[in-house]
Every structure is written in structure tokens, then in C-alpha cells.
N, C-alpha and C. Protein backbone atom coordinates (compact mmCIF):
# COMPACT_ATOMS: atom_id res chain seq x y z
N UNK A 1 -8.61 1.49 2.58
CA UNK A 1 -8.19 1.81 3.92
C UNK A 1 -6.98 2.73 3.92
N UNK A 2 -6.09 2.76 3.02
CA UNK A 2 -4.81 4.11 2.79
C UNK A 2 -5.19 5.26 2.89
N UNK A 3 -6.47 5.17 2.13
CA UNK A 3 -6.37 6.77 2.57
C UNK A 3 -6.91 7.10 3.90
N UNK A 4 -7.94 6.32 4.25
CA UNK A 4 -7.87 6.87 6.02
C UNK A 4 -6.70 7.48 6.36
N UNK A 5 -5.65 6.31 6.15
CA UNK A 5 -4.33 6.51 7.04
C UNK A 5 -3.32 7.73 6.54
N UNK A 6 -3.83 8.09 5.42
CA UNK A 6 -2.88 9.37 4.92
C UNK A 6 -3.59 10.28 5.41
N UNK A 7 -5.01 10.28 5.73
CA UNK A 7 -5.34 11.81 6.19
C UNK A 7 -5.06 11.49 7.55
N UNK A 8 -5.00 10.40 8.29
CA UNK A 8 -4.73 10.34 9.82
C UNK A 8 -3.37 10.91 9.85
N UNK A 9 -1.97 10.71 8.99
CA UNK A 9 -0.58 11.05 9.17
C UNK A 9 -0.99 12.37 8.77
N UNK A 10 -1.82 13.04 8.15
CA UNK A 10 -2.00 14.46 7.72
C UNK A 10 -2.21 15.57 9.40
N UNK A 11 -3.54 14.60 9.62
CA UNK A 11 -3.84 15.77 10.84
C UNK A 11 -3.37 15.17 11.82
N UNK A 12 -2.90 14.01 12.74
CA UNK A 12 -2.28 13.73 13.49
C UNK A 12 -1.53 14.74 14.20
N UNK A 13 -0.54 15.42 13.51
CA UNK A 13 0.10 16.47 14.05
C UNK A 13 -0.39 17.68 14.36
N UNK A 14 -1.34 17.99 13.81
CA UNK A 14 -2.20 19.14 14.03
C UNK A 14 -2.93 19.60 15.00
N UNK A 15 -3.51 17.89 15.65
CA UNK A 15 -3.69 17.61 16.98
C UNK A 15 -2.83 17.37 18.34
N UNK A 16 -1.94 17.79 18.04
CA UNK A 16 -0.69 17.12 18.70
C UNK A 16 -1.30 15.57 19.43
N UNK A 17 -0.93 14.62 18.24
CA UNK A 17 -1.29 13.54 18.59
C UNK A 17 0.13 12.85 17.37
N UNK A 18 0.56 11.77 17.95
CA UNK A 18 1.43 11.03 17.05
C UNK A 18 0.55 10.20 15.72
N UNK A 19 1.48 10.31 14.78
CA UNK A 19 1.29 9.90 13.64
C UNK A 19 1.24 7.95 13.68
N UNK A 20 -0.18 7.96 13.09
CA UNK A 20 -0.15 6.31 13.51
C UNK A 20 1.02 5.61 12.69
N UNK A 21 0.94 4.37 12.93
CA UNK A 21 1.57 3.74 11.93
C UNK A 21 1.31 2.54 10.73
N UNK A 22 1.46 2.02 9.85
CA UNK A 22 0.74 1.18 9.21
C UNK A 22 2.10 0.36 8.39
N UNK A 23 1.42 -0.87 7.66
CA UNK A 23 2.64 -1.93 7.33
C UNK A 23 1.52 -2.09 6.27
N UNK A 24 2.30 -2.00 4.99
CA UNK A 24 1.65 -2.00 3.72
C UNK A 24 2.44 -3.17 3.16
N UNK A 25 1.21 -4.20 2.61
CA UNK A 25 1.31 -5.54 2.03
C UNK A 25 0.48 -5.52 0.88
N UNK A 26 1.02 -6.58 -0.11
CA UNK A 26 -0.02 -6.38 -1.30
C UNK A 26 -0.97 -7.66 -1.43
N UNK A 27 -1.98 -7.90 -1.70
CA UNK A 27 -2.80 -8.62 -1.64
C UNK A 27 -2.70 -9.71 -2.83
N UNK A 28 -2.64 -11.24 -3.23
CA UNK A 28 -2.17 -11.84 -3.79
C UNK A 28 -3.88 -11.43 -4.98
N UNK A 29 -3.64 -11.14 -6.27
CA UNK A 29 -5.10 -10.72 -7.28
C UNK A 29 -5.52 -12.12 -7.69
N UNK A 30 -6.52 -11.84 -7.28
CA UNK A 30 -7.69 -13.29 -7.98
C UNK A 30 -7.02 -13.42 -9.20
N UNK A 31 -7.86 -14.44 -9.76
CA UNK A 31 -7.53 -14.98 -11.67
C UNK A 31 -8.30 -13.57 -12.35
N UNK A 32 -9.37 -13.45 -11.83
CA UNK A 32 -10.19 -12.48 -12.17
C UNK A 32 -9.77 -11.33 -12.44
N UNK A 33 -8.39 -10.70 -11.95
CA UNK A 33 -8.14 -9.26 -12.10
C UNK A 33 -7.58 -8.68 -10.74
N UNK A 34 -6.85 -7.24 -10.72
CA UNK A 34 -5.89 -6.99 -10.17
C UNK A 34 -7.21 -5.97 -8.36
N UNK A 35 -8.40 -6.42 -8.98
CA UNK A 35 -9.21 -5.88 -8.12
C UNK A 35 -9.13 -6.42 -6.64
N UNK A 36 -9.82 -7.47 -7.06
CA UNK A 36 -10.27 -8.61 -6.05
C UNK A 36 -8.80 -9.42 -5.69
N UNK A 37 -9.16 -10.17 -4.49
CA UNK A 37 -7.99 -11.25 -4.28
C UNK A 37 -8.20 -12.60 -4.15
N UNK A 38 -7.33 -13.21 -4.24
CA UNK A 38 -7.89 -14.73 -4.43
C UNK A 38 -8.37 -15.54 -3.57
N UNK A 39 -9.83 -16.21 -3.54
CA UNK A 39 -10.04 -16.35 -2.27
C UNK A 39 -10.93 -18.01 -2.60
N UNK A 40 -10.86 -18.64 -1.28
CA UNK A 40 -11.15 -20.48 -1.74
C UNK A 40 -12.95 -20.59 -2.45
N UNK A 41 -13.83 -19.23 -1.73
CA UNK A 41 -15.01 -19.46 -2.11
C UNK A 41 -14.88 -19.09 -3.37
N UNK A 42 -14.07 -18.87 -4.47
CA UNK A 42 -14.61 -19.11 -5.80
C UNK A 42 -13.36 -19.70 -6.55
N UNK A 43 -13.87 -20.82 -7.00
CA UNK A 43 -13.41 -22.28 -7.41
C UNK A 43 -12.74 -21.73 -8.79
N UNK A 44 -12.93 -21.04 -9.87
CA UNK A 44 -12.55 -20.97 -10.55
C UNK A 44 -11.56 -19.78 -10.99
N UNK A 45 -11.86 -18.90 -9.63
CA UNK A 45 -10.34 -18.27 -9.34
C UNK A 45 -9.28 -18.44 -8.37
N UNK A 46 -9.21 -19.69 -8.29
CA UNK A 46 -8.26 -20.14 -7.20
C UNK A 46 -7.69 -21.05 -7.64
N UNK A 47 -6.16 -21.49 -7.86
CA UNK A 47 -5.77 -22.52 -8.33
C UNK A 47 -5.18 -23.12 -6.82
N UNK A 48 -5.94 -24.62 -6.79
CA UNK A 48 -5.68 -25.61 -5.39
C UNK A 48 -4.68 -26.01 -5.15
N UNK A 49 -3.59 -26.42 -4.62
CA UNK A 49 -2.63 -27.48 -4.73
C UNK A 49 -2.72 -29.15 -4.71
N UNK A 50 -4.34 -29.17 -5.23
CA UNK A 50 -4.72 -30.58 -5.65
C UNK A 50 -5.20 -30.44 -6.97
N UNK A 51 -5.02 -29.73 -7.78
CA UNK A 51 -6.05 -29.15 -9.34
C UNK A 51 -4.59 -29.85 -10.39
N UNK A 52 -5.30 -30.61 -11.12
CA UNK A 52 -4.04 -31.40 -12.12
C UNK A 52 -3.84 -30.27 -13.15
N UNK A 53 -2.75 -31.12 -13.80
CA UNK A 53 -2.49 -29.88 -14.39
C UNK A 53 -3.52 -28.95 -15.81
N UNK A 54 -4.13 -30.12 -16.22
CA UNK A 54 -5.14 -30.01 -17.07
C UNK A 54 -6.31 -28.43 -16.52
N UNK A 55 -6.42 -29.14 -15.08
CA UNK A 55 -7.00 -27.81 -14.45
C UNK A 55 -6.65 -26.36 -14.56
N UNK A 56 -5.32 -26.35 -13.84
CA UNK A 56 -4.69 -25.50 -14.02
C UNK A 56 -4.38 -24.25 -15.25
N UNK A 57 -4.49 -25.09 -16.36
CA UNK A 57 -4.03 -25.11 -17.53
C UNK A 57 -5.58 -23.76 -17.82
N UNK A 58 -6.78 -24.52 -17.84
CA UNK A 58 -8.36 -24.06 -18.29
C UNK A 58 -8.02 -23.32 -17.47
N UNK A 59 -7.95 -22.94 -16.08
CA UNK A 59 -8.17 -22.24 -15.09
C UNK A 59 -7.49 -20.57 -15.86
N UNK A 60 -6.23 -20.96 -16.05
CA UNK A 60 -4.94 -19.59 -16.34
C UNK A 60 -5.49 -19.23 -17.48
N UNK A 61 -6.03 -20.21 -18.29
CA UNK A 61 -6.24 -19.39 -20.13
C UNK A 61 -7.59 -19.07 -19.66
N UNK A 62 -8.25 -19.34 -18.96
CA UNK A 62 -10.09 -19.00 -19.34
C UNK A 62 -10.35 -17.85 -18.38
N UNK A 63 -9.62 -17.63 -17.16
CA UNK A 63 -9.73 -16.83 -15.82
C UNK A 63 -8.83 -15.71 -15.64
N UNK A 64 -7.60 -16.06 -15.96
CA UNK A 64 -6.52 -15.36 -15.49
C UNK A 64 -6.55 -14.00 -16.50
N UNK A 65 -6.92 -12.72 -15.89
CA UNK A 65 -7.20 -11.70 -16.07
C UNK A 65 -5.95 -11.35 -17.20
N UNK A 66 -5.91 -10.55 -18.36
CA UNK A 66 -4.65 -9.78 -19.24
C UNK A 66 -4.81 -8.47 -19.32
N UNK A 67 -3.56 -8.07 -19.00
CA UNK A 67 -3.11 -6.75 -19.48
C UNK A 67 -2.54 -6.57 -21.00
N UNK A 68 -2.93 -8.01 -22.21
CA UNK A 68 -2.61 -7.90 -23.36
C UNK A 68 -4.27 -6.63 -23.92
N UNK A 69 -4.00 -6.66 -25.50
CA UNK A 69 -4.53 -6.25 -26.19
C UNK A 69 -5.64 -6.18 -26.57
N UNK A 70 -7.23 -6.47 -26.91
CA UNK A 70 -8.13 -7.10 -27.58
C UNK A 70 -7.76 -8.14 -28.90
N UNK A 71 -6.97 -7.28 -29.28
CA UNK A 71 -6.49 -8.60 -30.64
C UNK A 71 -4.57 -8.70 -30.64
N UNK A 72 -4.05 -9.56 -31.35
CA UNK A 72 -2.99 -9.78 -32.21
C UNK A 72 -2.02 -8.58 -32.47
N UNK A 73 -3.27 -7.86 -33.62
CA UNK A 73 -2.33 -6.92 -34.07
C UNK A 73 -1.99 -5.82 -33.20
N UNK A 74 -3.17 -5.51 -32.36
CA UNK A 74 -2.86 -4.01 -31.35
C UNK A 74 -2.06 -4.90 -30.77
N UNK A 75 -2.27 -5.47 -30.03
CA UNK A 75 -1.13 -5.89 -29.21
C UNK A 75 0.26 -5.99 -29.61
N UNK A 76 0.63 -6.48 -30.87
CA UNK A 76 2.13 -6.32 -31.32
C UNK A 76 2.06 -5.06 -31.32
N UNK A 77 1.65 -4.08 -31.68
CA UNK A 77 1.15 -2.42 -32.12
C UNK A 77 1.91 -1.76 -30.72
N UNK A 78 1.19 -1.73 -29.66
CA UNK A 78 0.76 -1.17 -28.64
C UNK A 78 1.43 -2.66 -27.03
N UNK A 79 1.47 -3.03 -27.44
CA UNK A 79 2.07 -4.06 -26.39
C UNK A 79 0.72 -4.14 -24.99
N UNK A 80 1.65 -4.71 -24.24
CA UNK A 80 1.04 -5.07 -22.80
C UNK A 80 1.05 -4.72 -21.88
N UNK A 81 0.08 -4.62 -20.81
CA UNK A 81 0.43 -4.11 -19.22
C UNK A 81 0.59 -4.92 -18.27
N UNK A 82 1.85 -5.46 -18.01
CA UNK A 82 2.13 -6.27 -17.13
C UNK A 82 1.81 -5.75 -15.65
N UNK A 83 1.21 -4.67 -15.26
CA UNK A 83 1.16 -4.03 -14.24
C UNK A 83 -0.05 -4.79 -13.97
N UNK A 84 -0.94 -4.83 -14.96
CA UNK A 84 -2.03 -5.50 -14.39
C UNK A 84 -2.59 -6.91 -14.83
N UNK A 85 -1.58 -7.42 -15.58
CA UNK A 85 -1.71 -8.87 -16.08
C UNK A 85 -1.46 -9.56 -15.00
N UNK A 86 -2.71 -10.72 -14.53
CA UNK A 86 -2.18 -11.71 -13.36
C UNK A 86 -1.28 -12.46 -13.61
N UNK A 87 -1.20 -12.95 -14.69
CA UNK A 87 -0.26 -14.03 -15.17
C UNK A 87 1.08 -13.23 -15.05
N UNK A 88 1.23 -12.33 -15.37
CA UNK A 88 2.43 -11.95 -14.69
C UNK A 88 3.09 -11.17 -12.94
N UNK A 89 1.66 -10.97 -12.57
CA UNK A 89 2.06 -10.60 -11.25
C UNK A 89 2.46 -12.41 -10.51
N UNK A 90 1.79 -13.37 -10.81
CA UNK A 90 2.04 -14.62 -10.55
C UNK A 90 3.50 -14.96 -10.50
N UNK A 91 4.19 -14.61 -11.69
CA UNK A 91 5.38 -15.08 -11.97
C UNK A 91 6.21 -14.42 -10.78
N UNK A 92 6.13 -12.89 -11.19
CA UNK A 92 6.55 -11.67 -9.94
C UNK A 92 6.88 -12.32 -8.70
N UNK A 93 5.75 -12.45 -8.06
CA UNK A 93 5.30 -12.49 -6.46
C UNK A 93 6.16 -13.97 -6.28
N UNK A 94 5.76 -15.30 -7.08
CA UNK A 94 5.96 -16.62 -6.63
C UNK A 94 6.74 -17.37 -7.13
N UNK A 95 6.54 -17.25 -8.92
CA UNK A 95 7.44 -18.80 -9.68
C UNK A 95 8.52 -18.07 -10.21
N UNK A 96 8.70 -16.80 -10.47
CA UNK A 96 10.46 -16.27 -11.05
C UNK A 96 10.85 -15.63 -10.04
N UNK A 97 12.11 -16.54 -9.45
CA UNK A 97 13.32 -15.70 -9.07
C UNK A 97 14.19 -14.87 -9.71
N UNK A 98 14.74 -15.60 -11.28
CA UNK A 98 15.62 -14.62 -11.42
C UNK A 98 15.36 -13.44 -12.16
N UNK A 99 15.29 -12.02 -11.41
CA UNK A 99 14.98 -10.82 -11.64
C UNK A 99 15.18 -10.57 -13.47
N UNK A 100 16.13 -11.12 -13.95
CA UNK A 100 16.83 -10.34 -15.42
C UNK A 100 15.73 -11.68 -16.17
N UNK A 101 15.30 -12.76 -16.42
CA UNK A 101 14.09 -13.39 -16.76
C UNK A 101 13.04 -12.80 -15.94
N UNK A 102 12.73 -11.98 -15.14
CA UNK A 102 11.41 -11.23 -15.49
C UNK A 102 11.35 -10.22 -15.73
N UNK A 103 12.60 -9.44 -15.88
CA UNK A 103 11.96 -8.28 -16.60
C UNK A 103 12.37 -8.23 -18.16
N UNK A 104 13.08 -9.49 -18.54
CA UNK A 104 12.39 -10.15 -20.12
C UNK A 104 11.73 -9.92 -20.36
N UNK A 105 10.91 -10.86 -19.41
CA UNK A 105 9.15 -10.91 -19.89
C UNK A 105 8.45 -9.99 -19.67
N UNK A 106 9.02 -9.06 -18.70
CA UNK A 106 7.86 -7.89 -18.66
C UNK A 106 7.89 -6.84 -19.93
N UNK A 107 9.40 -7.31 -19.99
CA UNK A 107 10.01 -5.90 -21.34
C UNK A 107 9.16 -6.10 -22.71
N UNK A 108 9.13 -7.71 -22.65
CA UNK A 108 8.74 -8.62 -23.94
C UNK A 108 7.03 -8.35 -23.98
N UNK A 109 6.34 -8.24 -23.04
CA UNK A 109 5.38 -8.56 -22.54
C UNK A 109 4.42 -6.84 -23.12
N UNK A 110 5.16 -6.05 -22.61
CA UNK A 110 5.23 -4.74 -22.63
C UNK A 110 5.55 -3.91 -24.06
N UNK A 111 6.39 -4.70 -25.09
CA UNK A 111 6.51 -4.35 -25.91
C UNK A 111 5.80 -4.87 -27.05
N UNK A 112 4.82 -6.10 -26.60
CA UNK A 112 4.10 -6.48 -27.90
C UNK A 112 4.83 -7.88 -28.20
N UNK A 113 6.26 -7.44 -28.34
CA UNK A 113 6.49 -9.42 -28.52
C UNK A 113 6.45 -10.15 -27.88
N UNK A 114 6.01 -10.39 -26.64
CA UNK A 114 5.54 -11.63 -26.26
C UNK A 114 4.00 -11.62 -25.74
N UNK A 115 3.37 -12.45 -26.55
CA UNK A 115 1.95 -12.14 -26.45
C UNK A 115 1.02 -12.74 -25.13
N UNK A 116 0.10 -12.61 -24.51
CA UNK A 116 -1.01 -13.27 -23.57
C UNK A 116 -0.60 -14.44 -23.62
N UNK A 117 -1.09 -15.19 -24.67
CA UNK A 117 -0.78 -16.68 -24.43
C UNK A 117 0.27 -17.48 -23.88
N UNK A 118 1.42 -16.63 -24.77
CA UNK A 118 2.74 -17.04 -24.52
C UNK A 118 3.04 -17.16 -23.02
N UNK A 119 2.38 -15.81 -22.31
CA UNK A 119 2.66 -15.46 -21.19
C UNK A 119 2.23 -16.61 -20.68
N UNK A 120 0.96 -16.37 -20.81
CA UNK A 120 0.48 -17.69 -19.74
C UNK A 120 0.97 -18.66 -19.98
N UNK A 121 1.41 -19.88 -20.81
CA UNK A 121 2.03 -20.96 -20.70
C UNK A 121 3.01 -20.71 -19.95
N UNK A 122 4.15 -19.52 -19.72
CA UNK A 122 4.63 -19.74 -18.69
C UNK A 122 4.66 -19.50 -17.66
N UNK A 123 3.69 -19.44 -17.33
CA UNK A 123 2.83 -19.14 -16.00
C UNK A 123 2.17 -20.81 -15.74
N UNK A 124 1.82 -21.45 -16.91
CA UNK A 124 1.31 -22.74 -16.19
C UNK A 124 2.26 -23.68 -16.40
N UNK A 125 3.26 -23.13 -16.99
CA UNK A 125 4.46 -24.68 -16.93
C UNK A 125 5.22 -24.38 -15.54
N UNK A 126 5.30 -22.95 -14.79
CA UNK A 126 6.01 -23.26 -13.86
C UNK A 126 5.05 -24.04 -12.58
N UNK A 127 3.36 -23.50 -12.95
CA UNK A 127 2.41 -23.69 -11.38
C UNK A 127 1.96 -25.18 -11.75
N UNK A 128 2.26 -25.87 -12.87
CA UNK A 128 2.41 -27.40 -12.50
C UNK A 128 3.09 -27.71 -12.13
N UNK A 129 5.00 -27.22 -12.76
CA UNK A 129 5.72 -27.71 -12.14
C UNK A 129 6.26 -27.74 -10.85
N UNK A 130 5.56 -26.64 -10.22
CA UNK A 130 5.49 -26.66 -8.71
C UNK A 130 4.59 -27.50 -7.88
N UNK A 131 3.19 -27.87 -8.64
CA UNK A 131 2.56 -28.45 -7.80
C UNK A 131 2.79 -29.76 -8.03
N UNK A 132 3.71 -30.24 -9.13
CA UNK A 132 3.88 -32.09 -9.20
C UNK A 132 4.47 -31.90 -7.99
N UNK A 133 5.83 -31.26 -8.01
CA UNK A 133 6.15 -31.87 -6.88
C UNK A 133 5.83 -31.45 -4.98
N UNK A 134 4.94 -30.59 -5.13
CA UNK A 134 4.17 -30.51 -4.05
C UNK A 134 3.63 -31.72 -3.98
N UNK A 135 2.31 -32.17 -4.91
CA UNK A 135 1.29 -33.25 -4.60
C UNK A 135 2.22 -34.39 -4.48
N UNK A 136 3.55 -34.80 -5.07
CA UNK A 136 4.27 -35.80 -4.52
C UNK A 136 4.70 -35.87 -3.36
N UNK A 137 5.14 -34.80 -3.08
CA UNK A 137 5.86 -34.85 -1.22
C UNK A 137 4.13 -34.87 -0.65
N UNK A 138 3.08 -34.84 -0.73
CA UNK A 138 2.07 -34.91 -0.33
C UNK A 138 1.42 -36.64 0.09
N UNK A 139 1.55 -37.17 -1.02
CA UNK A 139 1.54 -38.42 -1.38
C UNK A 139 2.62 -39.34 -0.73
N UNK A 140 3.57 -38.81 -0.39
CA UNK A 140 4.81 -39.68 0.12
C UNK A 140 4.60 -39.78 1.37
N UNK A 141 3.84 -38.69 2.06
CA UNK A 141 3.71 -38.23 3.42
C UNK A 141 2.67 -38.73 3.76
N UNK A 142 1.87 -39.12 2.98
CA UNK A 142 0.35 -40.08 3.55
C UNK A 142 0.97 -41.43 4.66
N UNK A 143 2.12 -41.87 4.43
CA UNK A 143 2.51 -42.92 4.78
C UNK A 143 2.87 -42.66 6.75
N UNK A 144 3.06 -41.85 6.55
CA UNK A 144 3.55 -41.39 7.79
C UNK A 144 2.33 -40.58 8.61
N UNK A 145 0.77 -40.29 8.44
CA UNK A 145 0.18 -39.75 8.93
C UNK A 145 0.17 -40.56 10.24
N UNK A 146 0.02 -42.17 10.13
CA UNK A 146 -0.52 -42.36 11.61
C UNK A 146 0.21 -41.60 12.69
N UNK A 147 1.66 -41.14 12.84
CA UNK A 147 2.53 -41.09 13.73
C UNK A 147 1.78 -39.72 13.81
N UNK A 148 1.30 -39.06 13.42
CA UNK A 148 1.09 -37.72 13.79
C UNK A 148 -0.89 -37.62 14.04
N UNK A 149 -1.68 -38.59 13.92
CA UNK A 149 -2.72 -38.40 14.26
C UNK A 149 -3.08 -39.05 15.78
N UNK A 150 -4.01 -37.91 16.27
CA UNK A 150 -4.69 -38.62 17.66
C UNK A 150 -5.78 -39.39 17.78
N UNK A 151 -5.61 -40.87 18.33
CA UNK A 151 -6.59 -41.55 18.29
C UNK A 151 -7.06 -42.32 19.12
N UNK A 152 -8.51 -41.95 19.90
CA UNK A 152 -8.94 -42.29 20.86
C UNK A 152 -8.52 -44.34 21.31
């Protein structure tokens, strides 16, 4: 859909017509790759905030798209593309705040020493450790549904 909108800001003026406007957002990438986005109808690129961590875990190593290497050695060789590794747009977008630990990992990531795997474990030690304590405040809050349900 961008480029519609770049040739619309192109001839817009040409027509003497105002230049539309548009609000550019990025789309959160499936497990699958930096194509698609993540969406509930497919189960095994979507991580739930009910999926234990075991889930989680299969989900990131078996799904979660890499911008590493084919092997080991290219990859120390030739490094990584964090541009299009999910496991690291993940970290990006949601579980690292502090800017100078991610561009560690992107540097690390990018240069070959820190490999796919690596990556992803920390990618799934932070999205468990976010969802324990999601599914706990979840669990704590069961207690309190009656006050908020309507019942004939």
C-alpha cells in the first residue's frame, strides 16, 4: 500500500489537489519471517499468553524465522542479519529496553559471535519470563471475576 501513497504525494500536486496523508506503523512478523504478521489463525506462529514455557521454547527454536547462517562456520565467517531475524526484532519491538544490550546483541549477532541459538534463548528466557508473571496476575484475578460478570 506505500507505494500507492508515494505516487499519490507525487501527482497530488500536479493536480492541484493536496497531498494525502498517511501514519506508517510496522507490523509485529510472524515466527515465520519478516513477510507475514502474526496472526491467532496459525497456532504455531503465534506465541499465546497461555503457551508454557516448554511451548514457547519448540515454538522460537522450530518457527522463529533467522537471519543467522546455514551452518556454524559461515556464520562465525559472515555473521547475521538481525534486520530480518524475528528473534531479534522480538527483543527490539517488546522484551529489551535497554538500547546499549541491544545493540550488543545486534553487534554480536551481526558479527558472527553470537550465534541463532544463543539468540533465541534469549528471546525465550525473557517471553517466559514475561508470561509467568502475566499467567499469575491472570490466575490471581480469577478470584475476583464474579464482581465483574453479568448475571441474569
Amino acid at each position: 500500500q506505500d507505494p500507492h501513497f508515494r505516487i499519490t504525494r507525487d501527482v497530488a500536486p500536479k493536480i492541484n489537489k493536496p497531498k494525502p496523508a498517511l501514519i506508517h506503523n510496522i507490523m509485529i512478523p510472524a515466527l515465520g519471517g519478516p513477510k507475514g504478521k502474526m496472526s491467532a489463525s496459525n497456532e504455531n506462529e503465534t506465541i499465546y499468553t497461555t503457551d508454557s514455557p516448554e511451548v514457547v521454547k519448540k515454538k522460537i527454536n522450530k518457527y522463529a524465522f533467522s537471519g543467522g547462517q546455514p551452518d556454524i562456520e559461515e556464520h562465525r565467517k559472515k555473521g547475521g542479519n538481525p534486520d530480518i531475524d524475528v528473534s531479534f526484532q522480538y527483543l527490539r519491538i517488546f522484551f529489551e529496553p535497554d538500547d546499549k544490550k541491544l545493540q550488543q546483541i545486534h553487534d554480536d549477532y551481526k558479527s558472527g559471535k553470537m550465534l541463532t541459538g544463543e539468540l533465541k534463548e534469549i528471546l525465550i528466557e525473557k517471553i517466559n519470563k514475561f508470561l509467568a508473571i502475566h499467567q499469575q496476575k491472570r490466575e490471581d484475578a480469577r478470584s475476583q471475576l464474579d464482581e465483574f460478570l453479568f448475571k441474569d
